[in-house]
Protein backbone atom coordinates (compact mmCIF):
# COMPACT_ATOMS: atom_id res chain seq x y z
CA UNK A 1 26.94 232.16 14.17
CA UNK A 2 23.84 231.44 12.34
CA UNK A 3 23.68 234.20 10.50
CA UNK A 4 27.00 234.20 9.33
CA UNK A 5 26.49 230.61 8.19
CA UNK A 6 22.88 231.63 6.50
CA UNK A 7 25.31 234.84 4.97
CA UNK A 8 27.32 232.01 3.39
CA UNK A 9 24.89 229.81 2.26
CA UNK A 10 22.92 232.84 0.55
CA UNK A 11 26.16 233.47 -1.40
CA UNK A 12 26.60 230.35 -2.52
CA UNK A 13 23.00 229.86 -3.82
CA UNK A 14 23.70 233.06 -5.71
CA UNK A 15 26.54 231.44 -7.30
CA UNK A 16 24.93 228.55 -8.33
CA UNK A 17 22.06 230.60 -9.73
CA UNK A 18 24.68 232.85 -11.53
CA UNK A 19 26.69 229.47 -12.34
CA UNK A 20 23.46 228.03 -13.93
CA UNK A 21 22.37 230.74 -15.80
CA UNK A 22 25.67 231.05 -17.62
CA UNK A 23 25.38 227.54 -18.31
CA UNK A 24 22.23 227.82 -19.70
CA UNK A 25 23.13 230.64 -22.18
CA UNK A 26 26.56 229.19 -23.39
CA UNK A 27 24.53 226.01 -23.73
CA UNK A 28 21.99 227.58 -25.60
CA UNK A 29 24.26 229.43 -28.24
CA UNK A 30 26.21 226.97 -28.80
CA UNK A 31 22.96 224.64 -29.45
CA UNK A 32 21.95 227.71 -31.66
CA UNK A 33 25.52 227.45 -34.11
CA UNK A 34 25.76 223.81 -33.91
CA UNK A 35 22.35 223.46 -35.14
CA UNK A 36 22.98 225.70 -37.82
CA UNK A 37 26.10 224.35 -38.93
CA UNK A 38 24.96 220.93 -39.03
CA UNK A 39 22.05 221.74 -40.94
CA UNK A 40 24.68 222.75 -43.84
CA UNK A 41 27.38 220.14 -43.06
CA UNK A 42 25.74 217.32 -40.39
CA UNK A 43 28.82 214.41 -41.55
CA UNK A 44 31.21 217.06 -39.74
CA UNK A 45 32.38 217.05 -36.26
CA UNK A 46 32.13 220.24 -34.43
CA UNK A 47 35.02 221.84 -32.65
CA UNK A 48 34.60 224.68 -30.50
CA UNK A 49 36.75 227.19 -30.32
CA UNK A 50 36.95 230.89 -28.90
CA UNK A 51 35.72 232.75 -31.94
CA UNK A 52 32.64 229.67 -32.29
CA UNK A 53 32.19 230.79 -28.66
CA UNK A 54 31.91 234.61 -30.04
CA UNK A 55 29.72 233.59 -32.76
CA UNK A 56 27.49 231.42 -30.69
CA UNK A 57 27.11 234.74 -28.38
CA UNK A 58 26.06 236.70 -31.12
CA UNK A 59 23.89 234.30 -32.46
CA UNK A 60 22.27 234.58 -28.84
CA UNK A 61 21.83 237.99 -29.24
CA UNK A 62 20.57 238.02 -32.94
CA UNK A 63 17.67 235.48 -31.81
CA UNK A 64 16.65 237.54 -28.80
CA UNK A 65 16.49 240.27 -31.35
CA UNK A 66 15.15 238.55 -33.89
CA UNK A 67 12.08 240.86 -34.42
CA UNK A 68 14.61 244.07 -34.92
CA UNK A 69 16.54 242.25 -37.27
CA UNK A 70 13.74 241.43 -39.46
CA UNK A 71 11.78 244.92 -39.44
CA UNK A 72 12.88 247.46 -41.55
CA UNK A 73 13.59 251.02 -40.87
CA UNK A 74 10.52 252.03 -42.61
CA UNK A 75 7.46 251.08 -44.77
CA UNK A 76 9.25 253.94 -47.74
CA UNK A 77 10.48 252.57 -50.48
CA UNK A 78 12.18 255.22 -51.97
CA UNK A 79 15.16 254.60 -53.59
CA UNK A 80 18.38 255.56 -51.63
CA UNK A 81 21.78 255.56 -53.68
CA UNK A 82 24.27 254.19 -51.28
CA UNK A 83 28.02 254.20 -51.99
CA UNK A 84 30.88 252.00 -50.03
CA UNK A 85 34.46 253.34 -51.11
CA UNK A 86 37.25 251.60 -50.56
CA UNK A 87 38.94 251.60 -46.99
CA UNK A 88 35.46 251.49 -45.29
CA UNK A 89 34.66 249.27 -42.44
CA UNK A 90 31.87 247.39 -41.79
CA UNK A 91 31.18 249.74 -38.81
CA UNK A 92 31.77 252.73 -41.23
CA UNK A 93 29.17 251.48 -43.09
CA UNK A 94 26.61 250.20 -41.06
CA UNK A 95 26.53 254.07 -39.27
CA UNK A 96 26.50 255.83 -42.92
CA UNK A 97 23.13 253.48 -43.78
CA UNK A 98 21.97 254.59 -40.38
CA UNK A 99 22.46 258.37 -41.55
CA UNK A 100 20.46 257.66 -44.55
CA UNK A 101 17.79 256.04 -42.86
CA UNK A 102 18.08 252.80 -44.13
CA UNK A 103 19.01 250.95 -40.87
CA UNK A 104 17.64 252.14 -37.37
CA UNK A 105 20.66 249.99 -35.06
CA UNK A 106 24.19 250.24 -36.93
CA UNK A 107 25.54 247.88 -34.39
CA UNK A 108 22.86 245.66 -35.02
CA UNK A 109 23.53 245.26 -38.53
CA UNK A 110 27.25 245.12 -37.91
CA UNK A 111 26.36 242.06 -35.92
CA UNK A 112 24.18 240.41 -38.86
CA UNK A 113 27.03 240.93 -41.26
CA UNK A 114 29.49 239.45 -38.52
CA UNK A 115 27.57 236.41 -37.79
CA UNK A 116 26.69 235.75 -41.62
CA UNK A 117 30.10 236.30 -41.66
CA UNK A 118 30.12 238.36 -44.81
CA UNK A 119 32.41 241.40 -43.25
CA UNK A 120 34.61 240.59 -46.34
CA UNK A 121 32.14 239.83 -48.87
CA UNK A 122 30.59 244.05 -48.49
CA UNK A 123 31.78 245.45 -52.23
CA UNK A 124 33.33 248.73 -53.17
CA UNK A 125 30.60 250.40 -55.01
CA UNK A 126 26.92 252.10 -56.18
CA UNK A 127 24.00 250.62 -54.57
CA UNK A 128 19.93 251.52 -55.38
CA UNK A 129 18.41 250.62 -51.39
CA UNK A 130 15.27 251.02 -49.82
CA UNK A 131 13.92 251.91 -46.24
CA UNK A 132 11.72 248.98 -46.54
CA UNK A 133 14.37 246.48 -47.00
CA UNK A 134 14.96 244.20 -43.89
CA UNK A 135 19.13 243.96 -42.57
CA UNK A 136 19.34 240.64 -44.56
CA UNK A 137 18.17 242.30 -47.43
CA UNK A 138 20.47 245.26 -47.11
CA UNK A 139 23.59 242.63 -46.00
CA UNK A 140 22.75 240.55 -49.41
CA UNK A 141 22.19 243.70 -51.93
CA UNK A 142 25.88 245.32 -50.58
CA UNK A 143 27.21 241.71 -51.28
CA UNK A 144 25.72 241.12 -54.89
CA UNK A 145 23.89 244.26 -55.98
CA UNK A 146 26.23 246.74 -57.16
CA UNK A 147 24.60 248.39 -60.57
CA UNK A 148 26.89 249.67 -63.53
CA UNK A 149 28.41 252.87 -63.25
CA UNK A 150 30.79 255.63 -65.34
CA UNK A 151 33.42 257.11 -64.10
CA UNK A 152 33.45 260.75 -63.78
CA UNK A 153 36.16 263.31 -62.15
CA UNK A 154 34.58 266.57 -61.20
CA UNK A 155 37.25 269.06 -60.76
CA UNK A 156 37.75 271.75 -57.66
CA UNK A 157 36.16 275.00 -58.50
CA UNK A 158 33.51 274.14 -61.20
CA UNK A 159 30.14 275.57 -60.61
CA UNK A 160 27.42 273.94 -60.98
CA UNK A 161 26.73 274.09 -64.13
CA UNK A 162 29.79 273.05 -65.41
CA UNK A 163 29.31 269.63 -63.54
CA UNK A 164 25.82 269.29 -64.99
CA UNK A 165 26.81 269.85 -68.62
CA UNK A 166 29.24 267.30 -68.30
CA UNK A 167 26.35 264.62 -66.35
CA UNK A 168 24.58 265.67 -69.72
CA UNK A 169 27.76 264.61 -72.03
CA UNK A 170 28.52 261.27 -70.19
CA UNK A 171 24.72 260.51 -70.49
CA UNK A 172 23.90 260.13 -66.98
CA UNK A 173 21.37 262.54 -66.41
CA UNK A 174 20.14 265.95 -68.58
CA UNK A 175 21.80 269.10 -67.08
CA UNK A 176 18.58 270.87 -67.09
CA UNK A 177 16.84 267.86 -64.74
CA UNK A 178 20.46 268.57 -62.83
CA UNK A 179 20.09 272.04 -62.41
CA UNK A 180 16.22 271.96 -61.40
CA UNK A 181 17.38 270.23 -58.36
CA UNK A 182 20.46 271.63 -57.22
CA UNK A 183 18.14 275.34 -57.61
CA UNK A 184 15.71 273.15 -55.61
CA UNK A 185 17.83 272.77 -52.52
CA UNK A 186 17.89 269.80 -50.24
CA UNK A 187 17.52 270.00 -45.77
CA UNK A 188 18.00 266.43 -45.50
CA UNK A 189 21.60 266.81 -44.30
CA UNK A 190 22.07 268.66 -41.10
CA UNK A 191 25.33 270.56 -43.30
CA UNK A 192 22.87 272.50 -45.62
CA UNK A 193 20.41 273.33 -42.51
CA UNK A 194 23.39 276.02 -41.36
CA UNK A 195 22.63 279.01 -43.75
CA UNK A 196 21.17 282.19 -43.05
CA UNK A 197 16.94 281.66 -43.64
CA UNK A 198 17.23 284.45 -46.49
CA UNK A 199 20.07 282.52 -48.42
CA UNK A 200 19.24 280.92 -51.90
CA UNK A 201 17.94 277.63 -51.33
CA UNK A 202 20.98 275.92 -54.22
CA UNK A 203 23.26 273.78 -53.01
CA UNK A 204 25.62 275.10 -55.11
CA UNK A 205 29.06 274.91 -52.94
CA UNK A 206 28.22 271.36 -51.59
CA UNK A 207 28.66 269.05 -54.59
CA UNK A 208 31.67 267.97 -53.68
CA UNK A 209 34.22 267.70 -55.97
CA UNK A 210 36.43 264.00 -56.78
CA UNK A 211 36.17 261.01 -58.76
CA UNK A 212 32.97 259.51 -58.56
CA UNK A 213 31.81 255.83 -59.83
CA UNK A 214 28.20 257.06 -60.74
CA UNK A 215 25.12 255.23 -61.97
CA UNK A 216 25.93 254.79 -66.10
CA UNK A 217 21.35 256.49 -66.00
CA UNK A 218 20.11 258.14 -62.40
CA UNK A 219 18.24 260.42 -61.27
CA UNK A 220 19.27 263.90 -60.97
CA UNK A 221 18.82 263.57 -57.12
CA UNK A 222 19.91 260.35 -57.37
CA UNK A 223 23.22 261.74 -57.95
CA UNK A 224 22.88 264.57 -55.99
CA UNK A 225 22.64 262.41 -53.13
CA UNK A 226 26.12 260.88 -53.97
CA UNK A 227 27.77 264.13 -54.04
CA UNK A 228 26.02 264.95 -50.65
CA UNK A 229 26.80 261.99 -49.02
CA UNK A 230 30.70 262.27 -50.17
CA UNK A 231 30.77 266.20 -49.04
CA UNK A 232 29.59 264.58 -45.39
CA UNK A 233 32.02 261.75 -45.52
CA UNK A 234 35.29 263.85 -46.46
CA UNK A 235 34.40 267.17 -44.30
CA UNK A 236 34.72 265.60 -40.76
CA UNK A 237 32.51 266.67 -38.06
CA UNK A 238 35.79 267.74 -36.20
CA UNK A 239 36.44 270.26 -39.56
CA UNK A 240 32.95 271.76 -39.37
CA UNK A 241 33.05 272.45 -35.71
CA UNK A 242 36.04 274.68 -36.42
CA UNK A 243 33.26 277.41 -37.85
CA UNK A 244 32.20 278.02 -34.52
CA UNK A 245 35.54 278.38 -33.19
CA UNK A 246 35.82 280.70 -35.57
CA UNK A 247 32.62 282.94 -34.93
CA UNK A 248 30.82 282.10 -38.14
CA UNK A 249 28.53 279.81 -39.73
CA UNK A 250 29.83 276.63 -41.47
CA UNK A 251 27.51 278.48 -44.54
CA UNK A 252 29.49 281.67 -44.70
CA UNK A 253 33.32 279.36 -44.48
CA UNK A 254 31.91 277.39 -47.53
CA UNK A 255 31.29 280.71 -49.38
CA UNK A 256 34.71 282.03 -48.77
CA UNK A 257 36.26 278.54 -49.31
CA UNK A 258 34.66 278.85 -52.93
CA UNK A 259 36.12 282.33 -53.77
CA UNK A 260 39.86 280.93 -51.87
CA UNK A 261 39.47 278.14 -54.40
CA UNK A 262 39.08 280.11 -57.47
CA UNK A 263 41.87 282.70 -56.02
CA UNK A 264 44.20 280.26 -55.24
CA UNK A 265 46.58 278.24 -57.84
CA UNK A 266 49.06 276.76 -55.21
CA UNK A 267 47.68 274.74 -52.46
CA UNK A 268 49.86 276.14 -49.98
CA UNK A 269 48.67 279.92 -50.21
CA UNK A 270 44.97 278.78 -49.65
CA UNK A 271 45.03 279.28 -45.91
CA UNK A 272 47.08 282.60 -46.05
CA UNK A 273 44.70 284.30 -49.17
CA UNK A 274 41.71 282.89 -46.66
CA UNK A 275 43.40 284.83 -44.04
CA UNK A 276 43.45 288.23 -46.11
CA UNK A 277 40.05 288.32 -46.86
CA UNK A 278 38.79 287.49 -43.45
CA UNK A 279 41.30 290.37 -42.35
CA UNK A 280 39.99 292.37 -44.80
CA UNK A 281 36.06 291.44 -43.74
CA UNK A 282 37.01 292.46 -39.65
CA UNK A 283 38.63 295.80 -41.51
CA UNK A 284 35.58 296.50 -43.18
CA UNK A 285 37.02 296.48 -46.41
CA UNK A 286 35.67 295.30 -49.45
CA UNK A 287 36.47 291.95 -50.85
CA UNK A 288 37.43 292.88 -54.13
CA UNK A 289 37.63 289.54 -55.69
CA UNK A 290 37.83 288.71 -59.49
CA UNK A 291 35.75 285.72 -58.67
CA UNK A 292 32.84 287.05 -57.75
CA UNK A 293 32.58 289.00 -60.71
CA UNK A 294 33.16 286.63 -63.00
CA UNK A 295 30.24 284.30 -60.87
CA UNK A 296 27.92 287.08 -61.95
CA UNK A 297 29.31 287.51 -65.58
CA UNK A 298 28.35 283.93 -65.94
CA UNK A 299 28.56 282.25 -69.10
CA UNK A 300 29.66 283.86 -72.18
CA UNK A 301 28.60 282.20 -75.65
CA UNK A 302 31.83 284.08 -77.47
CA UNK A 303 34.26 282.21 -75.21
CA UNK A 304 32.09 278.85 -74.74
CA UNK A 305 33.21 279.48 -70.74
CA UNK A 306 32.01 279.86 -67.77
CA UNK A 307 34.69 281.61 -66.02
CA UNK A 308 36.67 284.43 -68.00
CA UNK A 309 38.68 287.34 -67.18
CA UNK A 310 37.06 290.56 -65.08
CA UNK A 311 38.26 293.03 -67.25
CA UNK A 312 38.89 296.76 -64.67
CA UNK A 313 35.87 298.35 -65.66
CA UNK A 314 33.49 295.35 -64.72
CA UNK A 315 34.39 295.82 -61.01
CA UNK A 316 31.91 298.57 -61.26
CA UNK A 317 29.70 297.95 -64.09
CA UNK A 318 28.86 294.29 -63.54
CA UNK A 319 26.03 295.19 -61.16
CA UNK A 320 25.15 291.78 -58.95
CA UNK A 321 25.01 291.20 -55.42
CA UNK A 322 27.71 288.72 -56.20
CA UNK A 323 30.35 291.67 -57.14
CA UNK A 324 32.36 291.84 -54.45
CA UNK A 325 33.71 295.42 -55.79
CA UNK A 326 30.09 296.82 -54.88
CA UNK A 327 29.33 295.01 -51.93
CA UNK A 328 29.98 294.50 -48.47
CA UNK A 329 31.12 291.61 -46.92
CA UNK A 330 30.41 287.53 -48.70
CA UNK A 331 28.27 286.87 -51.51
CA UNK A 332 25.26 285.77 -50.96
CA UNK A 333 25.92 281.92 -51.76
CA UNK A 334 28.84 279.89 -52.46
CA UNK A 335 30.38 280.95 -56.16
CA UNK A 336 31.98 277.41 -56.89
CA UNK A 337 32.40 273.66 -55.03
CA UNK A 338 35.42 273.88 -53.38
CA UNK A 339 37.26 271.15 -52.43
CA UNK A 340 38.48 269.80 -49.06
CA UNK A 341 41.42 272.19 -49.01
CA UNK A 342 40.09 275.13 -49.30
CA UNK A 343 37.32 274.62 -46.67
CA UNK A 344 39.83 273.77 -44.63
CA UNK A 345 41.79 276.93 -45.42
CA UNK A 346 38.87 279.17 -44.69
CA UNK A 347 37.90 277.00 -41.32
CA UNK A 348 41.36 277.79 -40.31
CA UNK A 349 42.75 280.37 -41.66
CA UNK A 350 46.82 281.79 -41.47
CA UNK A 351 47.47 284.76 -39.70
CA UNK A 352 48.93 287.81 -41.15
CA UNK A 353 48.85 291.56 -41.48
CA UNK A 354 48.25 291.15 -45.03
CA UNK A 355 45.34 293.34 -46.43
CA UNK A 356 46.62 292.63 -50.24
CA UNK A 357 47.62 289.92 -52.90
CA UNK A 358 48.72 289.95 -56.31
CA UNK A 359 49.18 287.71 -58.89
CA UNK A 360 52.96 287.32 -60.13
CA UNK A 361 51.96 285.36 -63.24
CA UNK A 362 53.18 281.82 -62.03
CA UNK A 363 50.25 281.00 -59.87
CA UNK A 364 51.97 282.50 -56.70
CA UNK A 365 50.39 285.71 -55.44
CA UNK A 366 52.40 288.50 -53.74
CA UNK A 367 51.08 289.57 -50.52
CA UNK A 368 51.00 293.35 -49.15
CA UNK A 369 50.16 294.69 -45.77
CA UNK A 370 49.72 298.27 -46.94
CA UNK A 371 47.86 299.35 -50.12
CA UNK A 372 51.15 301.30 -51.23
CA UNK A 373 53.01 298.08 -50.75
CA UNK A 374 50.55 296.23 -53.05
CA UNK A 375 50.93 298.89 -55.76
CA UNK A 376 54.44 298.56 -55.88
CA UNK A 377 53.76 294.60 -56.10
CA UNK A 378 51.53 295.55 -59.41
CA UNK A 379 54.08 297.36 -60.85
CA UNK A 380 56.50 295.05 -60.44
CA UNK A 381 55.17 292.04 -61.68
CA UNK A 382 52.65 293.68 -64.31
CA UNK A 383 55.90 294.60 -66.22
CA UNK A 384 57.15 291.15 -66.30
């Protein structure tokens, strides 16, 4: 009997205890918002309600953490272009500055901007941040700091330096400061750490092409960044996986993503022409592609271009490791930036027999299984 009654008194001290200490830290966040709020307003009355009852939580939690709040990710202050695009969430964000390094607790910021209650104030656009700039700091600059920018559109398939002559034109940065540091390479992003250790060290195939609000004068890594950070945003991690399902590295599905985006003129054959040359890989056939040669051609001062016609002979007498006619297997390196579809086409691509493809002359290719059946697809639509 007594110990069932001792039993019952021990649980009800525990409840008080438990009672009291809830008390004591609804008291004390609501002390901690009132206080705050009549600091900026004390002739108003203050009504609490359940989302004052959220705030006054979190405004708990941000004074216990205090200390975290205020120290910044690091003592760097290197300059870190940051971009918000429209759509994102404050959660988006807050994990993209963690990425960069510019904010060691995403949540924790997410909380700062919640209880400063700036979630809508974050604006669409170009930000210069540091490492050494505290969560208020970083909450403030995305609310008032955006710097001028140009518009630029970067098209699918350009190398790279087609995209720095035009940086050059619109006056954002020279293309030879451009093309020093896209030769240069970059490991700071855990996509361009996936390459073979004998691979050149450009980044060529990774400057992802779209419209871009860039800074009106940066940096050539300053924009580089950019283009890095959108390649990360708009190839998933889900999409990348798919190279291992696949057996290769997410390197070698970038490469032939570059040569499906210069083959293909319809959207809808990308995965299918992806398909023949990874058929034609596990055949041990040659590639064969017109792409690659005209890669290694490069630019041609008679034509002002980058990219003009192979011409028959060139399959043999454009010597490169890039010519596909004269070696096995991928290129060494990426020949373009492809776009989202066409990585996406070479991650996954459609099955078929097909060893062959021709084009008809209207951007469609015809596709062959056999080589006769792909000669009879020449002569057919070479005559019209």
């Amino acid at each position: 009997m007594i110990k069932r009654l001792l039993s019952q008194l021990l649980r009800l001290l525990i409840a008080v205890v438990a009672i009291s200490i809830l008390v004591i830290v609804i008291g004390g966040s609501l002390w901690y918002v009132i206080d705050a709020n009549q600091q900026s307003a004390p002739e108003q009355g203050y009504e609490i309600t359940p989302s004052r009852l959220e705030k006054a939580v979190i405004g708990l939690y941000l004074r216990y953490r205090a200390d975290d709040v205020a120290q910044p990710a690091s003592d760097s202050d290197r300059v870190v272009p940051f971009v918000v695009t429209p759509g994102e969430s404050v959660t988006t964000v807050a994990y993209h500055l963690e990425r960069l390094g510019l904010v060691t607790d995403p949540e924790l910021f997410r909380r700062v901007v919640q209880f400063e209650d700036a979630d809508g104030d974050i604006q669409v656009g170009v930000y210069s941040l540091r490492p050494n700039m505290t969560m208020h700091e970083i909450m403030a600059e995305l609310q008032h700091g955006r710097i001028p920018t140009t518009t630029v559109t970067i098209p699918e398939g350009w190398r790279a330096e087609e995209i720095a002559a035009l940086l050059e034109e619109l006056g954002i940065t020279t293309a030879t400061e451009f093309m020093s540091a896209v030769t240069s390479g970059r490991s700071d992003y855990s996509f361009l750490r996936d390459r073979p250790a004998t691979s050149s060290a450009s980044i060529e195939g990774f400057l992802f092409p779209d419209t871009y609000q860039l800074p009106t004068s940066a940096t050539a890594d300053a924009i580089i960044d950019i283009l890095l950070q959108n390649w990360e945003r708009r190839i998933s991690s889900e999409v990348r996986a798919k190279a291992d399902e696949q057996g290769i590295t997410l390197y070698e599905a970038v490469i032939l993503a570059s040569i499906v985006e210069r083959e293909a003129v319809m959207a809808d054959e990308q995965a299918l022409i992806a398909g023949v040359y990874w058929n034609r890989i596990q055949s041990g056939m040659y590639l064969q592609s017109d792409p690659t040669v005209q890669y290694a051609k490069g630019y041609d001062p008679d034509t002002g271009r980058w990219w003009n016609p192979m011409i028959q002979e060139e399959a043999i007498t454009v010597v490169s490791p890039y010519n596909s006619f004269l070696n096995p297997g991928l290129p060494p390196s990426p020949i373009c930036n492809p776009g989202a579809g066409a990585i996406a086409a070479a991650l996954e691509p459609e099955a078929s027999e097909f060893l062959f493809f021709y084009a008809k002359g209207d951007g469609s290719h015809a596709f062959a299984v056999t080589y006769e059946e792909h000669l009879a697809n020449e002569a057919r639509y070479a005559a019209e």
